[in-house]
N, C-alpha and C. Protein backbone atom coordinates (compact mmCIF):
# COMPACT_ATOMS: atom_id res chain seq x y z
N UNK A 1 3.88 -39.99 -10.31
CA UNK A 1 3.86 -38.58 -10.65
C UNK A 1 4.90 -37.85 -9.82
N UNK A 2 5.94 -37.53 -10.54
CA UNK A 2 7.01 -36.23 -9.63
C UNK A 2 6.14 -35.17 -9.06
N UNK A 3 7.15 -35.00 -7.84
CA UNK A 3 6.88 -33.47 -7.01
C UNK A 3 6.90 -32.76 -8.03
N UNK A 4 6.29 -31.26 -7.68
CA UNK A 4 6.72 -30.57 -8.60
C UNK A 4 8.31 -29.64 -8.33
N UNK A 5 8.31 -29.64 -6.72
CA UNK A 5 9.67 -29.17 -6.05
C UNK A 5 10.34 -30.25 -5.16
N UNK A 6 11.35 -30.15 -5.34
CA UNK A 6 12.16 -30.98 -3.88
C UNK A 6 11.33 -30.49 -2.90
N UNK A 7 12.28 -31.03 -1.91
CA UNK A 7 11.99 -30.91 -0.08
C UNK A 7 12.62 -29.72 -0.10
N UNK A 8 13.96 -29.86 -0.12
CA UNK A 8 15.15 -28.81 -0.15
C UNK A 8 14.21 -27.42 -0.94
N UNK A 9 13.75 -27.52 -1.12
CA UNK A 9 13.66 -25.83 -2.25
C UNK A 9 12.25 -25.78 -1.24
N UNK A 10 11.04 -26.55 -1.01
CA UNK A 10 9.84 -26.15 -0.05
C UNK A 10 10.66 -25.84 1.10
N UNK A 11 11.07 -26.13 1.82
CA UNK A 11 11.82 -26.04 2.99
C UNK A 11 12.51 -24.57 3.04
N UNK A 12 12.99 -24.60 1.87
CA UNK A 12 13.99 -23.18 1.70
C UNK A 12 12.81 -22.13 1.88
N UNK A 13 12.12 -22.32 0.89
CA UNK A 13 10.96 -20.69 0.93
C UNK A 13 9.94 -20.85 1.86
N UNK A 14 9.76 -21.66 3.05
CA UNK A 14 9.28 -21.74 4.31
C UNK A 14 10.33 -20.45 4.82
N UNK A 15 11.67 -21.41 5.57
CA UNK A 15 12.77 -20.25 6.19
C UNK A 15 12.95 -19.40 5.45
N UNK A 16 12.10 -18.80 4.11
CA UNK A 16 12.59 -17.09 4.02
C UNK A 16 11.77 -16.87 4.23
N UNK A 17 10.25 -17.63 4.45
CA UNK A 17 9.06 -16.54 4.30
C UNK A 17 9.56 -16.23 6.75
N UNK A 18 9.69 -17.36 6.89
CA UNK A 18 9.68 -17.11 8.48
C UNK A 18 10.70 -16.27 8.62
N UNK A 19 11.63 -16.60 8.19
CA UNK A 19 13.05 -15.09 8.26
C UNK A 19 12.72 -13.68 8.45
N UNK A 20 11.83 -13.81 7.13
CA UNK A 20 11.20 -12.69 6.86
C UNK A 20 10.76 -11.66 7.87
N UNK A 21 10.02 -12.70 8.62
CA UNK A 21 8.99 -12.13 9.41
C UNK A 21 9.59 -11.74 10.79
N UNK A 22 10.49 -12.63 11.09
CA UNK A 22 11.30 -12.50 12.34
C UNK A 22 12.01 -11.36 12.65
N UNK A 23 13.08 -11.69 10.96
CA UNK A 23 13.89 -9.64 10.75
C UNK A 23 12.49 -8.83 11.37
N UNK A 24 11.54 -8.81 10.50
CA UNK A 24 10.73 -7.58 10.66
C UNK A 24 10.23 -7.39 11.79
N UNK A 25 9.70 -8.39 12.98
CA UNK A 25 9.05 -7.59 14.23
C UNK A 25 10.09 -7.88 15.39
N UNK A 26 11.37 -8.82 15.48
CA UNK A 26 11.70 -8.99 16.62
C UNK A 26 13.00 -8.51 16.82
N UNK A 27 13.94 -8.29 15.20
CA UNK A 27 15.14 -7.69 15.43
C UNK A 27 15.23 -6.31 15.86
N UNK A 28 15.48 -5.72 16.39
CA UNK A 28 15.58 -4.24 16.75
C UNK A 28 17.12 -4.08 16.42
N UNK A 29 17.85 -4.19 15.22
CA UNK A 29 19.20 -3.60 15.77
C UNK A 29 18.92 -2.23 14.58
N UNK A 30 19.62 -1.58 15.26
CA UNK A 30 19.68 0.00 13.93
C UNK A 30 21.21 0.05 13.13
N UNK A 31 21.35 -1.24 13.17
CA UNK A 31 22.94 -0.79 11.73
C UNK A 31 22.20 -1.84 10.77
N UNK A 32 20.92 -2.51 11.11
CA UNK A 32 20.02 -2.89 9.89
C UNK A 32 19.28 -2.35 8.63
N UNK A 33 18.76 -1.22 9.79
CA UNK A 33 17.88 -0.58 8.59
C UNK A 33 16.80 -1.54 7.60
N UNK A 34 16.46 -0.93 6.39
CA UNK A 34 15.34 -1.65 5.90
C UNK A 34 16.14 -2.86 4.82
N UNK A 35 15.93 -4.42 5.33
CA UNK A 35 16.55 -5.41 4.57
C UNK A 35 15.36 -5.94 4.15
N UNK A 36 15.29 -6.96 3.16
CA UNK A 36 14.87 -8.36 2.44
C UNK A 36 15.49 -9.39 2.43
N UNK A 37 14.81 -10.29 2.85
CA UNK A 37 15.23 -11.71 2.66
C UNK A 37 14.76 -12.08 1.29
N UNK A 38 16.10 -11.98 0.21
CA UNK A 38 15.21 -12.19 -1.47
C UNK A 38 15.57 -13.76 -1.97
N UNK A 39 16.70 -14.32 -0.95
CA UNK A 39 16.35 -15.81 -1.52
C UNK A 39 17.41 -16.42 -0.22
N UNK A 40 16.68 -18.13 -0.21
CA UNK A 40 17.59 -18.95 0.56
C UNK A 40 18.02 -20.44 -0.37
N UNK A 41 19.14 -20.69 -0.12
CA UNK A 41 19.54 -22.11 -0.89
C UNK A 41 19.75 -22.55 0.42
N UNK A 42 19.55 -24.12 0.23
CA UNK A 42 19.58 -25.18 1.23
C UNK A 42 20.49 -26.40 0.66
N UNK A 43 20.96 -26.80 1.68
CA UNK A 43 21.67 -28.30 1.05
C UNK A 43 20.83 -29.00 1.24
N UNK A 44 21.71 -30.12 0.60
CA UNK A 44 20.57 -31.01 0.54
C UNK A 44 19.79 -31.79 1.88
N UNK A 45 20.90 -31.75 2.96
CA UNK A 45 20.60 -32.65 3.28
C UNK A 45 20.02 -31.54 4.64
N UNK A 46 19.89 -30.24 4.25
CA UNK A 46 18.84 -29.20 5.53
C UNK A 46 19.46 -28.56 6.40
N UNK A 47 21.02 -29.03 6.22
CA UNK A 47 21.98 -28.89 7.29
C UNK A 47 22.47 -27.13 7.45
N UNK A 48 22.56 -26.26 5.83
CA UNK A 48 23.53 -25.41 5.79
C UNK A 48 22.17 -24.23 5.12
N UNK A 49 22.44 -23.27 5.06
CA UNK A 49 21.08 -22.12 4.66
C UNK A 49 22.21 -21.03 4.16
N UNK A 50 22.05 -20.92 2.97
CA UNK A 50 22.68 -19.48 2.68
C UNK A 50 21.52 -18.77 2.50
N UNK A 51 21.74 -17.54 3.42
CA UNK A 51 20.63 -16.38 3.34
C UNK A 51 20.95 -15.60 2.55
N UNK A 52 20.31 -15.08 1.25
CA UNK A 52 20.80 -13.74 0.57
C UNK A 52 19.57 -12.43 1.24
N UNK A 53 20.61 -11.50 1.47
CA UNK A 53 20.01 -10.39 2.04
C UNK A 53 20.00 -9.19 1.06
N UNK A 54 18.98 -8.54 0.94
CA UNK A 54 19.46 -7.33 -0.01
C UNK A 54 18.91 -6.44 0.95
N UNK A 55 19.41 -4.63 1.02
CA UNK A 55 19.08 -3.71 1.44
C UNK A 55 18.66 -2.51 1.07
N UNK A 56 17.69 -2.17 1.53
CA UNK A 56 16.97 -0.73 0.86
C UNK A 56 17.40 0.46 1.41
N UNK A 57 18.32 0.36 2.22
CA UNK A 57 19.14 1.69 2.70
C UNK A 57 20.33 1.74 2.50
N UNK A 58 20.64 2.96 2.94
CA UNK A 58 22.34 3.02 2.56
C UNK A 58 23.33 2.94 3.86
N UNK A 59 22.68 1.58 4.30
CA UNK A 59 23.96 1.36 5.30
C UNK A 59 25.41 0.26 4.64
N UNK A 60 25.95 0.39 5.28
CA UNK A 60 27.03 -0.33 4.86
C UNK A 60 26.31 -2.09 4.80
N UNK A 61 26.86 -2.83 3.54
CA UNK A 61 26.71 -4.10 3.59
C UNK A 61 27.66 -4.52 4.75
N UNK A 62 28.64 -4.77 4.81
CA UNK A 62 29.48 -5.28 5.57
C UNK A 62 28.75 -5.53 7.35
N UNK A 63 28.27 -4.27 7.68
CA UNK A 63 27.54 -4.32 9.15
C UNK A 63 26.47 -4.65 8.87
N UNK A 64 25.61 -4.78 7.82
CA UNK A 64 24.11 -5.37 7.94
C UNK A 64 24.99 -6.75 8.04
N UNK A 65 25.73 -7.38 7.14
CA UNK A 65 26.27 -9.43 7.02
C UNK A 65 26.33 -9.01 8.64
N UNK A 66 27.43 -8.49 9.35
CA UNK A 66 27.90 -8.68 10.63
C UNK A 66 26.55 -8.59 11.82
N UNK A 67 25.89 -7.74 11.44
CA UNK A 67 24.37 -7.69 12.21
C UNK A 67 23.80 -9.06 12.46
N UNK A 68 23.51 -9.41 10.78
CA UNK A 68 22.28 -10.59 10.98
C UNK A 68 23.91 -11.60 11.58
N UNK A 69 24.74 -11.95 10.97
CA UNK A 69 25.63 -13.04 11.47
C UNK A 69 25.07 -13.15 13.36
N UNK A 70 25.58 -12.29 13.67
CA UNK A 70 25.85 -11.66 15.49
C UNK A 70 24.13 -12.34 16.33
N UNK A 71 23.11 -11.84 15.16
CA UNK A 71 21.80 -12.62 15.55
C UNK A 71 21.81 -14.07 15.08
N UNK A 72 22.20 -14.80 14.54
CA UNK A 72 22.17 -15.53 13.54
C UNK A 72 21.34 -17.01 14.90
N UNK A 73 22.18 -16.67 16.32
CA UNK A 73 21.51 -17.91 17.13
C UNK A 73 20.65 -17.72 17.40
N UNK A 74 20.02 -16.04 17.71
CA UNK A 74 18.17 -15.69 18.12
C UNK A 74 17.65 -16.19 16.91
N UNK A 75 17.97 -15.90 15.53
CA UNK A 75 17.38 -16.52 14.49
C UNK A 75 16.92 -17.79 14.13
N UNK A 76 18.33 -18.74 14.48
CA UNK A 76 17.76 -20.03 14.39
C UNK A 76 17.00 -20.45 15.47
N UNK A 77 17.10 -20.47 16.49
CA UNK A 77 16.35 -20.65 17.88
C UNK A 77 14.72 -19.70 17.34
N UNK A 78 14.55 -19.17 16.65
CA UNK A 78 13.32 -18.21 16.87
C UNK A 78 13.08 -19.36 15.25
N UNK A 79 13.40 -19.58 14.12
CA UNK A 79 13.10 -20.37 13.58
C UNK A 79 12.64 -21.57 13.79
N UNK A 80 13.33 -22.24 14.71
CA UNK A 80 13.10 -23.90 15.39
C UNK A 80 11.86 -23.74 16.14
N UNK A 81 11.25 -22.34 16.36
CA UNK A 81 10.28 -22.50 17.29
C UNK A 81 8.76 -22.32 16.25
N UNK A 82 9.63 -21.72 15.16
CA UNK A 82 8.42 -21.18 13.85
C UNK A 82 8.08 -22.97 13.00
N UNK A 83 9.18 -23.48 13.16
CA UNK A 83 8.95 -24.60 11.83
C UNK A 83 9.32 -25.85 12.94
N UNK A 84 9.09 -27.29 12.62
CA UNK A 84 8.93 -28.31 12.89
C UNK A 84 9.89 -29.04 12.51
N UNK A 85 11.13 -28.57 12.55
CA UNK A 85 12.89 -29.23 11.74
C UNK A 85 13.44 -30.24 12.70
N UNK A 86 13.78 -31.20 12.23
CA UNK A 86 14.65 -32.12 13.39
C UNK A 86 16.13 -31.41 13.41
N UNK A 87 16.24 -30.65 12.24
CA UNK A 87 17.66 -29.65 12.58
C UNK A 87 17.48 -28.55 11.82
N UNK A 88 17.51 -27.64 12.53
CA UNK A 88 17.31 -26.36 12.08
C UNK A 88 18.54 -25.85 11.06
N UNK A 89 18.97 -25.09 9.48
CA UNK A 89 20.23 -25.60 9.36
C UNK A 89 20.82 -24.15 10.14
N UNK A 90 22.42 -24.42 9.67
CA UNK A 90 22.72 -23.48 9.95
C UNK A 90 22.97 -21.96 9.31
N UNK A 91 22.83 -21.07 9.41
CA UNK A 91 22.64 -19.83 8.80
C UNK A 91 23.62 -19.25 8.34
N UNK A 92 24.00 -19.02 6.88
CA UNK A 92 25.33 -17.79 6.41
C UNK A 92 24.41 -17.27 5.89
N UNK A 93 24.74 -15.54 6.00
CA UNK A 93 24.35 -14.42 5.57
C UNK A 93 25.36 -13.97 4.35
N UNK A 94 24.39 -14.02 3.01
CA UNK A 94 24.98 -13.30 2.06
C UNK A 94 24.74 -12.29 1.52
N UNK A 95 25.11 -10.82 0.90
CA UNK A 95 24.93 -9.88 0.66
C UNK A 95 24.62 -9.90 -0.46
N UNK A 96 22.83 -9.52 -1.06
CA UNK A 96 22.35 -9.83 -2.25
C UNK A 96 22.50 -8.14 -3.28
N UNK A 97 23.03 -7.75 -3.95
CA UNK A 97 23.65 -6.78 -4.73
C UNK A 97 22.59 -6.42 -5.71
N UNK A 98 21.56 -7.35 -6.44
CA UNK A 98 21.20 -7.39 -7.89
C UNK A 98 20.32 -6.63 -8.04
N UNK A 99 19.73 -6.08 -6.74
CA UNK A 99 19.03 -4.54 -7.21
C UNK A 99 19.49 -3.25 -7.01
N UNK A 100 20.80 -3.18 -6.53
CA UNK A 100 21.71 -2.14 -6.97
C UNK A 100 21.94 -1.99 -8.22
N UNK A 101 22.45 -3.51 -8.72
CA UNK A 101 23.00 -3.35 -10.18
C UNK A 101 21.89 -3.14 -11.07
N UNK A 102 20.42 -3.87 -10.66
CA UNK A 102 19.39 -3.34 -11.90
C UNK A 102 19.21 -2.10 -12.46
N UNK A 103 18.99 -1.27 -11.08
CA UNK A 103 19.00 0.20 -11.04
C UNK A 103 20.50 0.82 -11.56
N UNK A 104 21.22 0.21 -11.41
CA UNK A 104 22.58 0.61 -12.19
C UNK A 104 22.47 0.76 -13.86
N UNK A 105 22.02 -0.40 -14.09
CA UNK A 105 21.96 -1.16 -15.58
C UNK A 105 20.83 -0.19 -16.13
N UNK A 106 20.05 0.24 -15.50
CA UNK A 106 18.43 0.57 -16.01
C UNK A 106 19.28 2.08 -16.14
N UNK A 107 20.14 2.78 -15.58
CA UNK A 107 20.38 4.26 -15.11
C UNK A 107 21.49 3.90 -16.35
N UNK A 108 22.61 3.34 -16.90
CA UNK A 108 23.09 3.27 -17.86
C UNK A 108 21.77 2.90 -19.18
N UNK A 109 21.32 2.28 -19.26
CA UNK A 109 20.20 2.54 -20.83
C UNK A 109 19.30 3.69 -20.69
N UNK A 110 19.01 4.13 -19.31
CA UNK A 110 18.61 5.72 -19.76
C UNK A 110 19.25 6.54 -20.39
N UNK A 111 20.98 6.66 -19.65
CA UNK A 111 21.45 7.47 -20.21
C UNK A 111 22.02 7.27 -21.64
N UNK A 112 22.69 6.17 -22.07
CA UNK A 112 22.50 5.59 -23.79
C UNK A 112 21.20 6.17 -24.20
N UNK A 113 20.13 6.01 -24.11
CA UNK A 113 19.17 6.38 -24.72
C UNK A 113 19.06 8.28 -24.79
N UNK A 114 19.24 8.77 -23.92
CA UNK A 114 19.19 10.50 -24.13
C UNK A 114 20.00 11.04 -24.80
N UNK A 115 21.10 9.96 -24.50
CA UNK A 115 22.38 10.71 -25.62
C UNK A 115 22.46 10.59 -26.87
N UNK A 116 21.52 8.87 -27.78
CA UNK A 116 21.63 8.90 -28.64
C UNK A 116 19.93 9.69 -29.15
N UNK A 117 18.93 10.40 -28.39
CA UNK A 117 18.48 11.49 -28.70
C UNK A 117 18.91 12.85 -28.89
N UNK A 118 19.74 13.34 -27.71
CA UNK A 118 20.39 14.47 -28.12
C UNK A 118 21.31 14.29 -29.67
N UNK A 119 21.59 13.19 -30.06
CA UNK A 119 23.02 13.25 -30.85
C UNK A 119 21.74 13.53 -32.51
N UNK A 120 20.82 13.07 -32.43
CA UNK A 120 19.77 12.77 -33.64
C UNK A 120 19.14 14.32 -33.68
């Protein structure tokens, strides 16, 4: 009987749920502001972690990536101490966009929609 997930993908949503938690009580930096950890990919072999980050404020992406990057060794070190890894991988921070654009997308079919009311 197959897994129903790899290792690689359990492993992954372990380190976002612990990510998670870490951003939230131990980072103190203020060019953070309010982030999410909304997904992690893993290689295969555990070594490499792309973090996608999305943000609920209006700070600049560029200094939230440079933020978490700058923490990125309290992170893994504060991870290795959360999970049981013979190698913790290593961490890139990516800037997750897709709920800007929803709210983008959703704010364009509102407005299609009023206009082709006003036009009727």
């Amino acid at each position: 009987m197959p897994r129903e997930y790899a290792r690689s993908q359990r492993v992954a949503d372990q380190i976002q749920r612990e990510l998670a938690q870490i951003v939230q009580r131990e980072l103190n930096d203020p060019r953070l502001g309010l982030i999410s950890i909304s997904a992690v990919k893993l290689s295969r072999d555990l070594a490499y972690a792309q973090v996608y980050v999305s943000s609920f404020s209006d700070k600049d992406h560029a200094e939230i990536i440079k933020a978490l990057s700058k923490a990125g060794g309290f992170l893994r070190h504060q991870l290795g101490k959360a999970m049981r890894l013979r190698v913790v991988p290593e961490l890139k921070f990516i800037y997750d966009d897709t709920v800007e654009k929803g709210v983008s997308m959703s704010q364009l079919i509102d407005d299609a929609i009023s206009q082709e009311r006003d036009e009727e």
